[in-house]
N, C-alpha and C. Protein backbone atom coordinates (compact mmCIF):
# COMPACT_ATOMS: atom_id res chain seq x y z
N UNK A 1 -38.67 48.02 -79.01
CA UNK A 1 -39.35 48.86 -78.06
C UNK A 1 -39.24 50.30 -78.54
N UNK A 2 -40.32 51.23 -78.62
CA UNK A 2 -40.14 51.98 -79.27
C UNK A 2 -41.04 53.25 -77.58
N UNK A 3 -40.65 54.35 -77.94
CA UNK A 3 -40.95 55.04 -76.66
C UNK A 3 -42.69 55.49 -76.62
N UNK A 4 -43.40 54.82 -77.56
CA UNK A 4 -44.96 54.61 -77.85
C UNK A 4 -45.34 53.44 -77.01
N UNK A 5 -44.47 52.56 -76.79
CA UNK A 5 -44.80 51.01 -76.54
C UNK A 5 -45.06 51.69 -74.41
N UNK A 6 -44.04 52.57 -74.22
CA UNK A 6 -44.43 52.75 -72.53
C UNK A 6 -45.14 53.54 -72.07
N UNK A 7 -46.54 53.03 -71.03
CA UNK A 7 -47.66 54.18 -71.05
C UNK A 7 -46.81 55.19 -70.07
N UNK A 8 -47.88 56.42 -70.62
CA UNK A 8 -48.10 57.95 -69.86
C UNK A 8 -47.59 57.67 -68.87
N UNK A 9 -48.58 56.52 -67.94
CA UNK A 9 -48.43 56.95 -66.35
C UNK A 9 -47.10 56.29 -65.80
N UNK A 10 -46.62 55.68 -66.69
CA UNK A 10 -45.50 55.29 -66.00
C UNK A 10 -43.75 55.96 -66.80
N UNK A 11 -43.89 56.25 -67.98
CA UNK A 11 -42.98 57.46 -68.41
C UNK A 11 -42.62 58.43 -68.05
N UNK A 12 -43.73 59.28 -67.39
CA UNK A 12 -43.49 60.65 -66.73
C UNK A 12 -43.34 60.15 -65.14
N UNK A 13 -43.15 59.38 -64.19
CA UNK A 13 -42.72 59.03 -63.20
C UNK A 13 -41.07 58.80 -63.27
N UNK A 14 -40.93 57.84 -64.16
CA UNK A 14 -39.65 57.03 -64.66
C UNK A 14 -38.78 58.28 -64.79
N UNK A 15 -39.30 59.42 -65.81
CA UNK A 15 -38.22 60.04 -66.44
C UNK A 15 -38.10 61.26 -65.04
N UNK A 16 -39.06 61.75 -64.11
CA UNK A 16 -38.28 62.34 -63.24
C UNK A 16 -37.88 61.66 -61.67
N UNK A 17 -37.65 60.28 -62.09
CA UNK A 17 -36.92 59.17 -61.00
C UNK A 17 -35.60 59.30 -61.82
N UNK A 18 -35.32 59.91 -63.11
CA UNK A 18 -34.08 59.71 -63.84
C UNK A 18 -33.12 60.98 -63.48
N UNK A 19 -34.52 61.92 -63.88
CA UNK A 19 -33.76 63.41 -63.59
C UNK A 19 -33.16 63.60 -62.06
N UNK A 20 -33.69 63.21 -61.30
CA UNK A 20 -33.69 63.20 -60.22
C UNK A 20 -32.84 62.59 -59.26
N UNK A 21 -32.29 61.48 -59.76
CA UNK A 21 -31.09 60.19 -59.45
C UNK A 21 -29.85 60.87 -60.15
N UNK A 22 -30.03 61.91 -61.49
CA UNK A 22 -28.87 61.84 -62.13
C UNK A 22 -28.43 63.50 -60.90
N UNK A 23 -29.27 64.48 -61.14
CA UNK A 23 -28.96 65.65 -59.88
C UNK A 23 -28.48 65.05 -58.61
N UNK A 24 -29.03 64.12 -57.93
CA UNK A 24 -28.25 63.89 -56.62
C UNK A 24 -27.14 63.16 -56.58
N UNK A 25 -26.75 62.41 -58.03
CA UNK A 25 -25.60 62.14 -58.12
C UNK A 25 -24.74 62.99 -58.36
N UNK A 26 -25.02 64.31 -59.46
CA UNK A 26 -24.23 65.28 -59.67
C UNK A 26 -24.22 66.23 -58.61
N UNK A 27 -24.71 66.65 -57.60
CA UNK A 27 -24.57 66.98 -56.29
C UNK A 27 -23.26 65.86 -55.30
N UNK A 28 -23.84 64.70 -55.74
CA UNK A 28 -22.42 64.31 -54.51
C UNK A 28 -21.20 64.43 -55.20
N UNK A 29 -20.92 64.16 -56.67
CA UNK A 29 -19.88 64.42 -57.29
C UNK A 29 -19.05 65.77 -56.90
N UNK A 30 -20.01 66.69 -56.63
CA UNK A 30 -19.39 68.22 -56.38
C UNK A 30 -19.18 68.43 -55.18
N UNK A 31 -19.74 67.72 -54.19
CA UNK A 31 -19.18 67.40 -52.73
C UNK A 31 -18.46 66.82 -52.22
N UNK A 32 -18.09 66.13 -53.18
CA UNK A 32 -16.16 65.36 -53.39
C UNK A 32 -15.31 66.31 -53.61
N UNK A 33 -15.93 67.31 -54.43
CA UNK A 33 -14.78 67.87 -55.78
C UNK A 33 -14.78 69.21 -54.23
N UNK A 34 -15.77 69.80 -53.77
CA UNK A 34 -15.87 71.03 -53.22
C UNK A 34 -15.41 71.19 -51.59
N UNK A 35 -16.04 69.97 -50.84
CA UNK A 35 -15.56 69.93 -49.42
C UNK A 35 -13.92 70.20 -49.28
N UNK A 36 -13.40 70.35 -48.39
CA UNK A 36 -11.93 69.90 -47.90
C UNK A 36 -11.62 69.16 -47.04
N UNK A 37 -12.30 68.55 -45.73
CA UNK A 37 -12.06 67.36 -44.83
C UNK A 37 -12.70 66.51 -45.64
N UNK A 38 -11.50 65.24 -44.98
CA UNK A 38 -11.74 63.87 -45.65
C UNK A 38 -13.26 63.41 -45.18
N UNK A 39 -13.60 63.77 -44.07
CA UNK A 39 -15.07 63.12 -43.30
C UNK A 39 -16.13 63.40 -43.91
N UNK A 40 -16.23 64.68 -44.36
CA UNK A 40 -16.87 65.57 -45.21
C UNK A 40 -16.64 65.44 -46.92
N UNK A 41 -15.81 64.90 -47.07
CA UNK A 41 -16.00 64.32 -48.31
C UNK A 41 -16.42 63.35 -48.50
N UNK A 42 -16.15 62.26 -47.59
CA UNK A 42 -16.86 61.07 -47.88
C UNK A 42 -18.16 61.10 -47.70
N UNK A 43 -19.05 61.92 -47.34
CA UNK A 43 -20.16 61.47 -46.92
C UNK A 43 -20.67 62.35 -48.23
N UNK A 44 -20.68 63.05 -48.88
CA UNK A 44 -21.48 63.24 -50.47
C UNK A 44 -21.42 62.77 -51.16
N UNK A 45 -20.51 61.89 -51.68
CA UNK A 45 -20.67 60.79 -52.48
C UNK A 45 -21.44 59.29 -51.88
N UNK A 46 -21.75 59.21 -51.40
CA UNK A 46 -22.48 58.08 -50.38
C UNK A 46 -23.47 58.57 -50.52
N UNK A 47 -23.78 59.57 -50.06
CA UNK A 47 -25.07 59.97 -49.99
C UNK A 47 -25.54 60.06 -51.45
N UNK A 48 -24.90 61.03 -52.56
CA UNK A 48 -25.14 60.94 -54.07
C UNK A 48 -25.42 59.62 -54.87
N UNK A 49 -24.78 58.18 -54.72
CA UNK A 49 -24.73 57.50 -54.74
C UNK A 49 -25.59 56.56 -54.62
N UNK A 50 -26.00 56.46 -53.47
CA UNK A 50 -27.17 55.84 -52.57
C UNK A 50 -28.63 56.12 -53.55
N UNK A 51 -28.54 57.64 -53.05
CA UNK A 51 -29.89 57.98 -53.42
C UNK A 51 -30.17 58.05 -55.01
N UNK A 52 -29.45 58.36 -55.80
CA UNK A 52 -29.04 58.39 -56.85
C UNK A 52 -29.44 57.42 -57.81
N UNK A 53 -28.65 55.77 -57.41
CA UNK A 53 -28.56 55.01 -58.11
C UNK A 53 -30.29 54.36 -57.73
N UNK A 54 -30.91 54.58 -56.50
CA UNK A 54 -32.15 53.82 -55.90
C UNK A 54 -33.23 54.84 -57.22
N UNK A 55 -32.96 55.81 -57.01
CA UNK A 55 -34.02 56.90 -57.97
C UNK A 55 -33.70 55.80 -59.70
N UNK A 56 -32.58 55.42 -59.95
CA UNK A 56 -32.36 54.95 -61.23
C UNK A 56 -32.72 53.56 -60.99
N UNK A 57 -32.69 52.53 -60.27
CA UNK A 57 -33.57 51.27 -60.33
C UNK A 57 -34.34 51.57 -60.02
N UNK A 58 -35.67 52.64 -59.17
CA UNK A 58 -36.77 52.52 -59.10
C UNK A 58 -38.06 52.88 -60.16
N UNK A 59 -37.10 53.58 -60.78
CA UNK A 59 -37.78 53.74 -62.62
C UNK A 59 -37.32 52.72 -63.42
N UNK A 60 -36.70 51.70 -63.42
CA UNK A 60 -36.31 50.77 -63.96
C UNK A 60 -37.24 49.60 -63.66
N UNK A 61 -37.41 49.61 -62.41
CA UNK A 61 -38.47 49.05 -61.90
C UNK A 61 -40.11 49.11 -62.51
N UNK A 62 -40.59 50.29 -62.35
CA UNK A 62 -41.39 51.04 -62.96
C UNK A 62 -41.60 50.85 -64.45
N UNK A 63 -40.45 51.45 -65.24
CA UNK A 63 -40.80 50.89 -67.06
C UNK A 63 -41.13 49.61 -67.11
N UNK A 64 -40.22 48.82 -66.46
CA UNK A 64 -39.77 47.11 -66.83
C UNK A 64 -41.48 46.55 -66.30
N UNK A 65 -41.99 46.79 -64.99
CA UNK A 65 -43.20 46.36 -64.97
C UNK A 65 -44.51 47.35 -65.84
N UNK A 66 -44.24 47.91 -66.19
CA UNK A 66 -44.94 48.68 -67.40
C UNK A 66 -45.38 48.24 -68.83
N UNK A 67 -43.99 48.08 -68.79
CA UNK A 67 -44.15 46.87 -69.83
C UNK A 67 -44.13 45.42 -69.83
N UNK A 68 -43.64 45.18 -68.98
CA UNK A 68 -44.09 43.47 -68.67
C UNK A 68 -45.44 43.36 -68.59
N UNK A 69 -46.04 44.32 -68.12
CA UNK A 69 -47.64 43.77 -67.68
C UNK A 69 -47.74 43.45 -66.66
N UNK A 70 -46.85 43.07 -65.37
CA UNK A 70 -46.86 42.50 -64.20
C UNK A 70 -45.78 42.68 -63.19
N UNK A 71 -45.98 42.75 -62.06
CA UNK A 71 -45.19 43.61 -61.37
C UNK A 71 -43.31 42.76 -61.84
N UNK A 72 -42.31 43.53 -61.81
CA UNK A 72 -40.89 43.33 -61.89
C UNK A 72 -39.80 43.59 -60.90
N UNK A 73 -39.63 42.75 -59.69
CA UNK A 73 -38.85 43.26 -58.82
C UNK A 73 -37.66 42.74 -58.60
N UNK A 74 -37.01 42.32 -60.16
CA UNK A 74 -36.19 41.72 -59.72
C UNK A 74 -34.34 42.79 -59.51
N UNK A 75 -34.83 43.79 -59.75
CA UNK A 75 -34.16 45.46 -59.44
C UNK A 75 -34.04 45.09 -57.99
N UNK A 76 -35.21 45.00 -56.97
CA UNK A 76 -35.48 45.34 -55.70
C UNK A 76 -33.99 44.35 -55.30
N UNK A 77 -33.42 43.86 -55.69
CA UNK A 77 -32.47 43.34 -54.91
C UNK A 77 -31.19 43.67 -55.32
N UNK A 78 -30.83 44.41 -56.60
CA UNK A 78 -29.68 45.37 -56.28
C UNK A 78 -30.01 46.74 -55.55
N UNK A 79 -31.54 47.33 -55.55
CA UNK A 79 -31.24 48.28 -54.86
C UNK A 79 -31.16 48.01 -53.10
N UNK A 80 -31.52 46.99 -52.77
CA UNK A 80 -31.13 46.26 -51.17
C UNK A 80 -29.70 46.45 -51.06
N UNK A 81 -28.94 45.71 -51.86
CA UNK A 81 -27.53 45.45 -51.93
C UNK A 81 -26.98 46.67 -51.95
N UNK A 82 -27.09 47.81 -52.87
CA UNK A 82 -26.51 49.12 -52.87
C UNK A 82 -26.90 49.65 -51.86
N UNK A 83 -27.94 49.97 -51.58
CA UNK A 83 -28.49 50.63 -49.91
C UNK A 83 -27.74 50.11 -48.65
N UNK A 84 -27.65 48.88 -48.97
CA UNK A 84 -26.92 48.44 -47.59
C UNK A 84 -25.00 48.79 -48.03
N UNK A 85 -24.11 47.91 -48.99
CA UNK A 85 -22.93 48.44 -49.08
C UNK A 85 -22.30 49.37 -49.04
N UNK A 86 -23.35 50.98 -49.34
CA UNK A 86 -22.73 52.15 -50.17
C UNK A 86 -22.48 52.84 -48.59
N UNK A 87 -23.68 52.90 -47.63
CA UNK A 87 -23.18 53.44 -46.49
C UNK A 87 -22.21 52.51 -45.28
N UNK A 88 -22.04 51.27 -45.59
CA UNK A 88 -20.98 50.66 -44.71
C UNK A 88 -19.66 50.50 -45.36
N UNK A 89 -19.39 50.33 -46.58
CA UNK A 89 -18.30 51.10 -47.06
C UNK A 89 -17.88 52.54 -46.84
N UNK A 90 -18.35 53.76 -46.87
CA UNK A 90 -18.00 55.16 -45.90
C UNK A 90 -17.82 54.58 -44.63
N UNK A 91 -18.73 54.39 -44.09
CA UNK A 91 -17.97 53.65 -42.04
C UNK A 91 -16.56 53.07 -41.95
N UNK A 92 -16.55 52.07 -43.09
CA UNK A 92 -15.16 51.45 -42.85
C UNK A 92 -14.12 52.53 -43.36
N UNK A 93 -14.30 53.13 -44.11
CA UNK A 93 -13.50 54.01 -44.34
C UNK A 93 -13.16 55.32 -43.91
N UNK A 94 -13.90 55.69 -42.91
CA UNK A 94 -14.28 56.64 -42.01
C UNK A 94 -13.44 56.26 -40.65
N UNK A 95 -13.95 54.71 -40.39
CA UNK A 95 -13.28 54.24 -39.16
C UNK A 95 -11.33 53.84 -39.43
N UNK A 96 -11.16 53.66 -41.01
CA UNK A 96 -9.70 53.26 -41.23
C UNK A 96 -9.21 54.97 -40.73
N UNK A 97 -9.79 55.88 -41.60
CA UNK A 97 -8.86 57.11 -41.54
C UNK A 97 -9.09 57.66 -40.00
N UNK A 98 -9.82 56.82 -39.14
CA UNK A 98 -9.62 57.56 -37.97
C UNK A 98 -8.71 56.63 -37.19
N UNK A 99 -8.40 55.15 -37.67
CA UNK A 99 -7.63 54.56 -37.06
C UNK A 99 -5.76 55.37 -37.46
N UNK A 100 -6.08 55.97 -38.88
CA UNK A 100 -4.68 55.77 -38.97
C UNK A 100 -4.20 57.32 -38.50
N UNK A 101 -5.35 58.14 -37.89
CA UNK A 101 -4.59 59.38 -37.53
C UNK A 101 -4.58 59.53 -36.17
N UNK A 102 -4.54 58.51 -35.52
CA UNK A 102 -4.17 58.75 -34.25
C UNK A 102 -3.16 58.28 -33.76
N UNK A 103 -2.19 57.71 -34.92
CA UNK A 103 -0.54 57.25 -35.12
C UNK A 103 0.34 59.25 -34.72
């Protein structure tokens, strides 16, 4: 596969679904690193994460049926799976640290 083999219209979509997934990941990274409450930290990486990794299978999506010739969704079901785990993992962990500070 050579970067001739993937058309126009779907390269320049792909590559700013890339740019774009990799900034809101590097945004939640720094909202870990920058907040100081735990509540407030957890929720930029979730959010970075989320949106992040969906921007990076949905251009994955995009090349792969680009070049297949025919639609490719077989992405669409890790990005289900990440969409749904990434924000109920923060809850549970949101709801542990509020269980354990009221000791």
């Amino acid at each position: 596969m050579t970067p001739a083999d993937i058309p126009l219209w779907a390269a320049l979509p792909a590559a700013l679904l890339l740019v774009c997934g990799g900034l809101l990941t590097l945004v939640g990274s720094l909202g870990l690193l920058r907040l100081d409450a735990f509540y407030a930290r957890i929720h930029a990486p979730t959010m970075g994460s989320t949106l992040g990794t969906g921007c990076v299978l949905v251009a994955s999506m995009l090349t792969s049926s680009a070049l297949a010739g025919r639609p490719v969704i077989h992405e669409l079901l890790i990005t289900v799976f990440i969409l749904i785990t990434s924000p109920v993992t923060a809850m549970l962990l949101m709801r542990a640290a509020m269980f354990r500070s009221k000791d």
